[in-house]
PDB file of N, CA and C in Angstrom:
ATOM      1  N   UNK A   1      18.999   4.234 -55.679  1.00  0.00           N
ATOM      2  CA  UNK A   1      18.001   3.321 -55.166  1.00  0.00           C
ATOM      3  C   UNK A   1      16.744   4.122 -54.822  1.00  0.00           C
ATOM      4  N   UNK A   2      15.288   3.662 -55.254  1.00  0.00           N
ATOM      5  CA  UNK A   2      14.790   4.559 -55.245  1.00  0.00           C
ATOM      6  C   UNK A   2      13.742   4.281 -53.979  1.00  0.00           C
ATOM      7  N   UNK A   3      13.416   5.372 -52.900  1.00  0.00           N
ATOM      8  CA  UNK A   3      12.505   4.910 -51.718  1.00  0.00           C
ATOM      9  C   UNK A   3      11.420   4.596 -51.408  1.00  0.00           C
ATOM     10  N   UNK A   4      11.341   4.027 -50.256  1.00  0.00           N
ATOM     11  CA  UNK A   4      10.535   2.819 -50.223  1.00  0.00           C
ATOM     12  C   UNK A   4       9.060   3.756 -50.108  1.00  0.00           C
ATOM     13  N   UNK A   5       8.174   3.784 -50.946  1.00  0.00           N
ATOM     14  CA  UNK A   5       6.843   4.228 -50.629  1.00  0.00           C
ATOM     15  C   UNK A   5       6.278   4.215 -48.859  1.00  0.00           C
ATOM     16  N   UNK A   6       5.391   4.936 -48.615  1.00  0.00           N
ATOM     17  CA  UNK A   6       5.000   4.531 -47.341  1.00  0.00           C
ATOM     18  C   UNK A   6       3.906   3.565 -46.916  1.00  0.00           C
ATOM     19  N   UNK A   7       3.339   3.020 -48.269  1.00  0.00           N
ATOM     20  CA  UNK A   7       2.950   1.752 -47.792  1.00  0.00           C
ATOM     21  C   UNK A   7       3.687   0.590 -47.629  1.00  0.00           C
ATOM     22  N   UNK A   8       4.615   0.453 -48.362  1.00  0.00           N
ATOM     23  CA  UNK A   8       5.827  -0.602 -48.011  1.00  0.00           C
ATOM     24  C   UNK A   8       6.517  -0.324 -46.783  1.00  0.00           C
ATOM     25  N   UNK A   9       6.556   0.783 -46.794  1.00  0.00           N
ATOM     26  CA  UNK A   9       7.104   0.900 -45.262  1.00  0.00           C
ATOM     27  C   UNK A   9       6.155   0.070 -44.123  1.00  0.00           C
ATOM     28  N   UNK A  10       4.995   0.620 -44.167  1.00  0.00           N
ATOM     29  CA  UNK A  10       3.951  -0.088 -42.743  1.00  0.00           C
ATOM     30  C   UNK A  10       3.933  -1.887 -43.574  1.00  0.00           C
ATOM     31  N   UNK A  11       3.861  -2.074 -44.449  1.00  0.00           N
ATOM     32  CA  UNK A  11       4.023  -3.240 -44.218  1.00  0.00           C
ATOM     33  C   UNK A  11       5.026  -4.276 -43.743  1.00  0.00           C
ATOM     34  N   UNK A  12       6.394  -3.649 -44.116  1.00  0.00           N
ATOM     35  CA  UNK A  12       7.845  -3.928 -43.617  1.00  0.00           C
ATOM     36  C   UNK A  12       7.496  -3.995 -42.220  1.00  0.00           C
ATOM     37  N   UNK A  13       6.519  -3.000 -41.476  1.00  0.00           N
ATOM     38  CA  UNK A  13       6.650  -2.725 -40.109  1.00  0.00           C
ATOM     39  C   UNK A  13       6.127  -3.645 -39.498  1.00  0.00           C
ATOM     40  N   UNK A  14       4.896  -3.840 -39.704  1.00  0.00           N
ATOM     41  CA  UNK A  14       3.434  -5.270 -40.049  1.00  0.00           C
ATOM     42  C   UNK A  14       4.074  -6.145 -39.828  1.00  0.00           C
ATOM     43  N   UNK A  15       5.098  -6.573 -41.124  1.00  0.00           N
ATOM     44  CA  UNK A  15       5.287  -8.143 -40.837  1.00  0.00           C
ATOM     45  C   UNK A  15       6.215  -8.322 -39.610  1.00  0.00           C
ATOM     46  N   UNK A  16       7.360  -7.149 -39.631  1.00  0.00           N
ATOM     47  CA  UNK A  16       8.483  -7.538 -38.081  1.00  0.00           C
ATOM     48  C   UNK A  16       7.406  -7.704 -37.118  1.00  0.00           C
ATOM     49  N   UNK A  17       6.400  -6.372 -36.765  1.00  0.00           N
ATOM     50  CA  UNK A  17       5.738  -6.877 -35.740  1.00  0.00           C
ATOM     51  C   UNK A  17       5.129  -7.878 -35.665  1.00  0.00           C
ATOM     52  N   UNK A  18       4.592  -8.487 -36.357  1.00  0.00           N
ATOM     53  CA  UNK A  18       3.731  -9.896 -36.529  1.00  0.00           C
ATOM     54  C   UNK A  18       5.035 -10.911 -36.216  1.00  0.00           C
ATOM     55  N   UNK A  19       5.862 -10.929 -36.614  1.00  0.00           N
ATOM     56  CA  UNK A  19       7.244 -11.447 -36.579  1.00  0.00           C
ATOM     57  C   UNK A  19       7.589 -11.881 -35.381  1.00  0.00           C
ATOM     58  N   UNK A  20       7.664 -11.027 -34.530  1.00  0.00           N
ATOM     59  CA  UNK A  20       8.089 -10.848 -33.332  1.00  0.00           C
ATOM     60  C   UNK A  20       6.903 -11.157 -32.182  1.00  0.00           C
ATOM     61  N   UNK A  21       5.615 -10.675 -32.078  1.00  0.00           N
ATOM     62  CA  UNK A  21       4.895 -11.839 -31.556  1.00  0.00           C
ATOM     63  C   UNK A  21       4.413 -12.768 -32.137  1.00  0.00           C
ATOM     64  N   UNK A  22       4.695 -13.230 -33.118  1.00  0.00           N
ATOM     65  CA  UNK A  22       4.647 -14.984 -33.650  1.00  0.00           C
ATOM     66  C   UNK A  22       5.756 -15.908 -32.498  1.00  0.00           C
ATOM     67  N   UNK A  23       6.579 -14.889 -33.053  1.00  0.00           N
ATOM     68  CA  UNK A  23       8.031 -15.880 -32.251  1.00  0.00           C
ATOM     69  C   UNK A  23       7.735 -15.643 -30.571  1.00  0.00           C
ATOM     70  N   UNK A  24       7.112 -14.846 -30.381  1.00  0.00           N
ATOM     71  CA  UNK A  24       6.859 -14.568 -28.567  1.00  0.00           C
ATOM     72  C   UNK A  24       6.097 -15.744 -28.238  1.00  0.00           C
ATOM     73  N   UNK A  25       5.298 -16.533 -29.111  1.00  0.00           N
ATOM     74  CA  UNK A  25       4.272 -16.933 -28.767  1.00  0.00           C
ATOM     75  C   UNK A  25       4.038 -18.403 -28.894  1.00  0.00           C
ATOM     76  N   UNK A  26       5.671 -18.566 -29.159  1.00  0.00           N
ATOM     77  CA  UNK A  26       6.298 -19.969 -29.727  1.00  0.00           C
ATOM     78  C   UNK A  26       6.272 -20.750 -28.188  1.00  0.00           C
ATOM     79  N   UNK A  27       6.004 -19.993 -27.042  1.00  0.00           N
ATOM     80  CA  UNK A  27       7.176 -20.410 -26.251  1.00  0.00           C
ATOM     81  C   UNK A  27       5.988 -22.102 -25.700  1.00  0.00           C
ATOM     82  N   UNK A  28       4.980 -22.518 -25.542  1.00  0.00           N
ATOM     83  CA  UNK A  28       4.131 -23.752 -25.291  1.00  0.00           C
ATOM     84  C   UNK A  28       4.016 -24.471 -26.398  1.00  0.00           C
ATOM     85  N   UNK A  29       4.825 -24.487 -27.613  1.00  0.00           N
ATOM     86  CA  UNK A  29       4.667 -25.069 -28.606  1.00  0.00           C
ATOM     87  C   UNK A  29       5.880 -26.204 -29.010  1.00  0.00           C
ATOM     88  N   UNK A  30       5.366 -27.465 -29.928  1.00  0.00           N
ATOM     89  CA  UNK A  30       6.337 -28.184 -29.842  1.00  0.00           C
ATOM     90  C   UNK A  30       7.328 -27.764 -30.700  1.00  0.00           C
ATOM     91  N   UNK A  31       8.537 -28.971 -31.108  1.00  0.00           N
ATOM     92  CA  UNK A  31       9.470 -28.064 -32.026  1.00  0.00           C
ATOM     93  C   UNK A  31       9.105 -28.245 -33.693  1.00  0.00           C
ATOM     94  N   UNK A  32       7.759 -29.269 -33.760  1.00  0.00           N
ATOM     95  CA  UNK A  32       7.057 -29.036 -35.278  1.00  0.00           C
ATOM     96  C   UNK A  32       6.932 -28.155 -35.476  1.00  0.00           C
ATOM     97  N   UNK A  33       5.714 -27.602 -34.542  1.00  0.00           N
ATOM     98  CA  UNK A  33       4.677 -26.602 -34.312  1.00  0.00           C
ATOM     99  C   UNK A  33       5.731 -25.196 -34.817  1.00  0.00           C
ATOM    100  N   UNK A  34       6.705 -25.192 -34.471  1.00  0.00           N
ATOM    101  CA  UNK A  34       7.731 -24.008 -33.922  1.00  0.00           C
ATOM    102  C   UNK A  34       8.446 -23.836 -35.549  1.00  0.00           C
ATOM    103  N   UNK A  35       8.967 -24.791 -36.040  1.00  0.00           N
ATOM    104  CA  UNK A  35       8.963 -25.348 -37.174  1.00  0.00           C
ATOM    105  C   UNK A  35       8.518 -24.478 -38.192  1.00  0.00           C
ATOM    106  N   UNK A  36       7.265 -24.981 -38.145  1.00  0.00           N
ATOM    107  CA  UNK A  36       5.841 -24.590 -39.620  1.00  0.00           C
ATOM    108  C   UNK A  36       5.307 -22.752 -38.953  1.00  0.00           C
ATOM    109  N   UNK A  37       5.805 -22.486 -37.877  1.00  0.00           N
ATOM    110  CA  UNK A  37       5.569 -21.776 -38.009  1.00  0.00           C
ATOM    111  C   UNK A  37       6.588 -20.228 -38.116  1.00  0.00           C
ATOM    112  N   UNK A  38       7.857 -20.764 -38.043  1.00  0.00           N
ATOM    113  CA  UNK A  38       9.163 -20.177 -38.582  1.00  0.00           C
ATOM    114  C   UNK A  38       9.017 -20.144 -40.167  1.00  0.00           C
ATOM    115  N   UNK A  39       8.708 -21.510 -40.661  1.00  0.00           N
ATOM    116  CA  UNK A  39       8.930 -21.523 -41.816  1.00  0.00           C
ATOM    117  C   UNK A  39       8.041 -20.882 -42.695  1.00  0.00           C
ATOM    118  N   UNK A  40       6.831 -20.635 -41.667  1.00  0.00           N
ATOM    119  CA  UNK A  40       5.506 -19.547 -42.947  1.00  0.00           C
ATOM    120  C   UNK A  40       5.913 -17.986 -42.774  1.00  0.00           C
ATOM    121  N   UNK A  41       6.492 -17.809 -41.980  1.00  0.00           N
ATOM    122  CA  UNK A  41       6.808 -16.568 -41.967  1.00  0.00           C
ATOM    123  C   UNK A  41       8.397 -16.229 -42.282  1.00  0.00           C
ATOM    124  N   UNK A  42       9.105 -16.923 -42.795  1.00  0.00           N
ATOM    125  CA  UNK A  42      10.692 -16.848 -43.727  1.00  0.00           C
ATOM    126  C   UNK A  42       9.981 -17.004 -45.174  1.00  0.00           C
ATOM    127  N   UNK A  43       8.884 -17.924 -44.984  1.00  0.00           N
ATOM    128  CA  UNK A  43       8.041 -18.017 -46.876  1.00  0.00           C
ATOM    129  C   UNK A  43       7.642 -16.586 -46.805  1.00  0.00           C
ATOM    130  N   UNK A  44       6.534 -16.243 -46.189  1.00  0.00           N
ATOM    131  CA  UNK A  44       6.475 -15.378 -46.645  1.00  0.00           C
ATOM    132  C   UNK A  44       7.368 -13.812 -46.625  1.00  0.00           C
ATOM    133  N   UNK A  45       7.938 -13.580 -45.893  1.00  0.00           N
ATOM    134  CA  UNK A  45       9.158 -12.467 -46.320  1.00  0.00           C
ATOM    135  C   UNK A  45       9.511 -13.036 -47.712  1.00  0.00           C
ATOM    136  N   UNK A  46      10.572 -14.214 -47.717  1.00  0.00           N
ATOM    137  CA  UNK A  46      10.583 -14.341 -49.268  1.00  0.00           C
ATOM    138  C   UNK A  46       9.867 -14.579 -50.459  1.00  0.00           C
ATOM    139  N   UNK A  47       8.365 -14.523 -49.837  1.00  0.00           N
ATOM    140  CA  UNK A  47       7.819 -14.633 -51.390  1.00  0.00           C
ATOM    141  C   UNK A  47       7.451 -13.078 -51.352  1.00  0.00           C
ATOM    142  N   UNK A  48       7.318 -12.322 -50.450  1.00  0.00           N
ATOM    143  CA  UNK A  48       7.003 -10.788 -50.561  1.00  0.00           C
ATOM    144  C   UNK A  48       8.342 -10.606 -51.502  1.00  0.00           C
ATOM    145  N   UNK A  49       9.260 -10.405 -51.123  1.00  0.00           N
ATOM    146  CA  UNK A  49      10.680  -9.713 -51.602  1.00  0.00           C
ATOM    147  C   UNK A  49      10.840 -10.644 -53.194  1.00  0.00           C
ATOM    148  N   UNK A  50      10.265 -11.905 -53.450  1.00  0.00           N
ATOM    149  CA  UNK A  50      10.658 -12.205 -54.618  1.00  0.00           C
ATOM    150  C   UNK A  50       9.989 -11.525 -55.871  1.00  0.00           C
ATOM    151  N   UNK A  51       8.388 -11.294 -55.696  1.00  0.00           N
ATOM    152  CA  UNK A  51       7.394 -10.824 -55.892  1.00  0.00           C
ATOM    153  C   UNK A  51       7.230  -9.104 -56.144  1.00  0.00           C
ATOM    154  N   UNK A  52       8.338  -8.244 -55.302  1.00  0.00           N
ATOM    155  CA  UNK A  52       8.706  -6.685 -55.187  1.00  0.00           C
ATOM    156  C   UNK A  52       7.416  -7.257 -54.380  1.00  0.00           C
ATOM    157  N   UNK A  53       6.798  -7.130 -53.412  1.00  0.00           N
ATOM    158  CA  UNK A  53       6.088  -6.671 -52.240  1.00  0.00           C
ATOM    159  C   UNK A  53       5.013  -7.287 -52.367  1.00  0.00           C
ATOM    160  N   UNK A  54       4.049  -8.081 -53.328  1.00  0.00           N
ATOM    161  CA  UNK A  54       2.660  -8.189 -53.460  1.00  0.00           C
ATOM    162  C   UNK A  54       2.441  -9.302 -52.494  1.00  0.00           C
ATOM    163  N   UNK A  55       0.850  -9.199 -52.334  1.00  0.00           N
ATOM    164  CA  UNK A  55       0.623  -9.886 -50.982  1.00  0.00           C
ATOM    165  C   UNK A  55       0.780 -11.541 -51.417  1.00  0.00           C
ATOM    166  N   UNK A  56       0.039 -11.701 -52.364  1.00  0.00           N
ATOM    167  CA  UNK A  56      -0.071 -12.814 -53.128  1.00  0.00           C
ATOM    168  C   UNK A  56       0.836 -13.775 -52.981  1.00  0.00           C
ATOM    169  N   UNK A  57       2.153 -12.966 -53.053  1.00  0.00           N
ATOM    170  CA  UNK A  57       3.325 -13.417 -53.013  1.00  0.00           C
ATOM    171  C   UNK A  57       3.657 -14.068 -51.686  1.00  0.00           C
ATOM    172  N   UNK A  58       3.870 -12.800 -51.071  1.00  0.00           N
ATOM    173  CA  UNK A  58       3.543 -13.097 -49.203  1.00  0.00           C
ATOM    174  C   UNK A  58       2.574 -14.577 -49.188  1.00  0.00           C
ATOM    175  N   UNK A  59       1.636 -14.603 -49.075  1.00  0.00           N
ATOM    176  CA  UNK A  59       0.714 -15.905 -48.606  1.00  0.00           C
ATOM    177  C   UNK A  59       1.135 -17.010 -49.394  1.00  0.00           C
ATOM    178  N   UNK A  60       1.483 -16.489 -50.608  1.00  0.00           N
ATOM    179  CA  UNK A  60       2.374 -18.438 -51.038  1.00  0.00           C
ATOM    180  C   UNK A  60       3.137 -18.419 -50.743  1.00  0.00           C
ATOM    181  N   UNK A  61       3.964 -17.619 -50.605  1.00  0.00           N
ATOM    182  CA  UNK A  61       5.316 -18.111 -49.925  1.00  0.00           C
ATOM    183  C   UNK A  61       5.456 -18.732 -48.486  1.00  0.00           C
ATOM    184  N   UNK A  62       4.276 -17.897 -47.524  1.00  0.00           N
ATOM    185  CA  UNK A  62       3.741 -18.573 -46.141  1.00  0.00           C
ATOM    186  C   UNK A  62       3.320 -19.831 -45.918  1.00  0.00           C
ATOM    187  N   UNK A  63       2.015 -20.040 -47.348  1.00  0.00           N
ATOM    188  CA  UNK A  63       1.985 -21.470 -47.511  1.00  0.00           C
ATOM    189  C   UNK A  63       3.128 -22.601 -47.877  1.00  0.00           C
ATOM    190  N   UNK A  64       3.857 -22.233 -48.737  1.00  0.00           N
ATOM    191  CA  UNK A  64       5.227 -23.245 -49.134  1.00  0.00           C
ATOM    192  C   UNK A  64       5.792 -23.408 -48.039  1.00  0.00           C
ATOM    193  N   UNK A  65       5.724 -22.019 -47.100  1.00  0.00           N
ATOM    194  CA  UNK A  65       7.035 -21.965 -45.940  1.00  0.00           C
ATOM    195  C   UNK A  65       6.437 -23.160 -44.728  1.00  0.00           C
ATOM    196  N   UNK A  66       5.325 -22.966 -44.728  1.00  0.00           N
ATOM    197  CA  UNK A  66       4.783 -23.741 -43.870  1.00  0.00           C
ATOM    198  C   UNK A  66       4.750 -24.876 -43.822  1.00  0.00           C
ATOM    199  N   UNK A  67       4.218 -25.454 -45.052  1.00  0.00           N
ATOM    200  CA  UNK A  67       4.530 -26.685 -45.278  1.00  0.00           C
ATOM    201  C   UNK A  67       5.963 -26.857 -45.136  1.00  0.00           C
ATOM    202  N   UNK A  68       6.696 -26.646 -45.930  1.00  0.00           N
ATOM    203  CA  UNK A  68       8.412 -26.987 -45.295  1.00  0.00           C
ATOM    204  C   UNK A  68       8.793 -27.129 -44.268  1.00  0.00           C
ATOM    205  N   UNK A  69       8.219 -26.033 -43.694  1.00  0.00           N
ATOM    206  CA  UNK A  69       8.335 -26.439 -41.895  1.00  0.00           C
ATOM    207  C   UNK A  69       8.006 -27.377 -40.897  1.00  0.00           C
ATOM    208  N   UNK A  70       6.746 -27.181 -41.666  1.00  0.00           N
ATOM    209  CA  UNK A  70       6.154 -28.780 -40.381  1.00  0.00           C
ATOM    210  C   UNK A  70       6.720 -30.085 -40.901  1.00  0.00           C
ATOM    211  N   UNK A  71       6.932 -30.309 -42.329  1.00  0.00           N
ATOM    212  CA  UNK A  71       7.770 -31.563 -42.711  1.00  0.00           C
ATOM    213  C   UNK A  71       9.147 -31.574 -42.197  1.00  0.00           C
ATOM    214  N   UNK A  72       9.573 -30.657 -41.971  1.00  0.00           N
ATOM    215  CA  UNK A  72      11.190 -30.907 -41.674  1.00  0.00           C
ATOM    216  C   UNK A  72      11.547 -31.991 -40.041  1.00  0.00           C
ATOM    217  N   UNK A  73      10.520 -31.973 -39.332  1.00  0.00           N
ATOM    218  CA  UNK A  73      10.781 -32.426 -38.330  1.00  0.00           C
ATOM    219  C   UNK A  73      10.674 -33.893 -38.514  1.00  0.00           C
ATOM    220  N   UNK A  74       9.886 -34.286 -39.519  1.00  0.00           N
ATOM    221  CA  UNK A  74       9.377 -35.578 -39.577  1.00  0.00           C
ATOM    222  C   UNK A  74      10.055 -36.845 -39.761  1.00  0.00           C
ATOM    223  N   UNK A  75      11.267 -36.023 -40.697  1.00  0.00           N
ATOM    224  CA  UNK A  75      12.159 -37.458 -40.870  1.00  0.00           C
ATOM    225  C   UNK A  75      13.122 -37.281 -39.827  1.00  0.00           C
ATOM    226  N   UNK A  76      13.358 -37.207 -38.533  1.00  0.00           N
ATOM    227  CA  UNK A  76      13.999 -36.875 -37.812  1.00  0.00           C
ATOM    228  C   UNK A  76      13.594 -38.606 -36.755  1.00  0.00           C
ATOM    229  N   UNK A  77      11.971 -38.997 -36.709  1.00  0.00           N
ATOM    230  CA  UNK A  77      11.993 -39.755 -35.696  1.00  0.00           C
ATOM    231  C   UNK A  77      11.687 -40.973 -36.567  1.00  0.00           C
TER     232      UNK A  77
END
């Protein structure tokens, strides 16, 4: 397996941290809100990783994720 360059590395690092205060920052938000914004950031990890790393990838996948997210609550009420 061959290793991870060191720009993939800081970005791996980038997104947990972004990751982690996204989710810190959930806490006054409703459970849409909480939602779309879980779901842009699971898009984008998986559109990074589907993509091998490109950003491109990342931001559509954020966008798809997002949208998925904030719809999911909707058919609920």
């Amino acid at each position: 397996m061959p290793r991870a360059t060191t720009s993939t590395r800081i970005g791996r690092t980038a997104a947990l941290a972004l990751s982690a205060a996204t989710l810190a920052a959930c806490a006054g938000m409703t459970q849409q809100e909480r939602n779309t914004v879980i779901g842009a950031g699971v898009g984008a990890i998986g559109g990074s990783v589907l993509t091998g790393g490109s950003t491109a990838g990342a931001i559509g996948g954020a966008a798809v994720g997002g949208v998925i997210g904030h719809e999911i609550d909707k058919t609920k009420k």
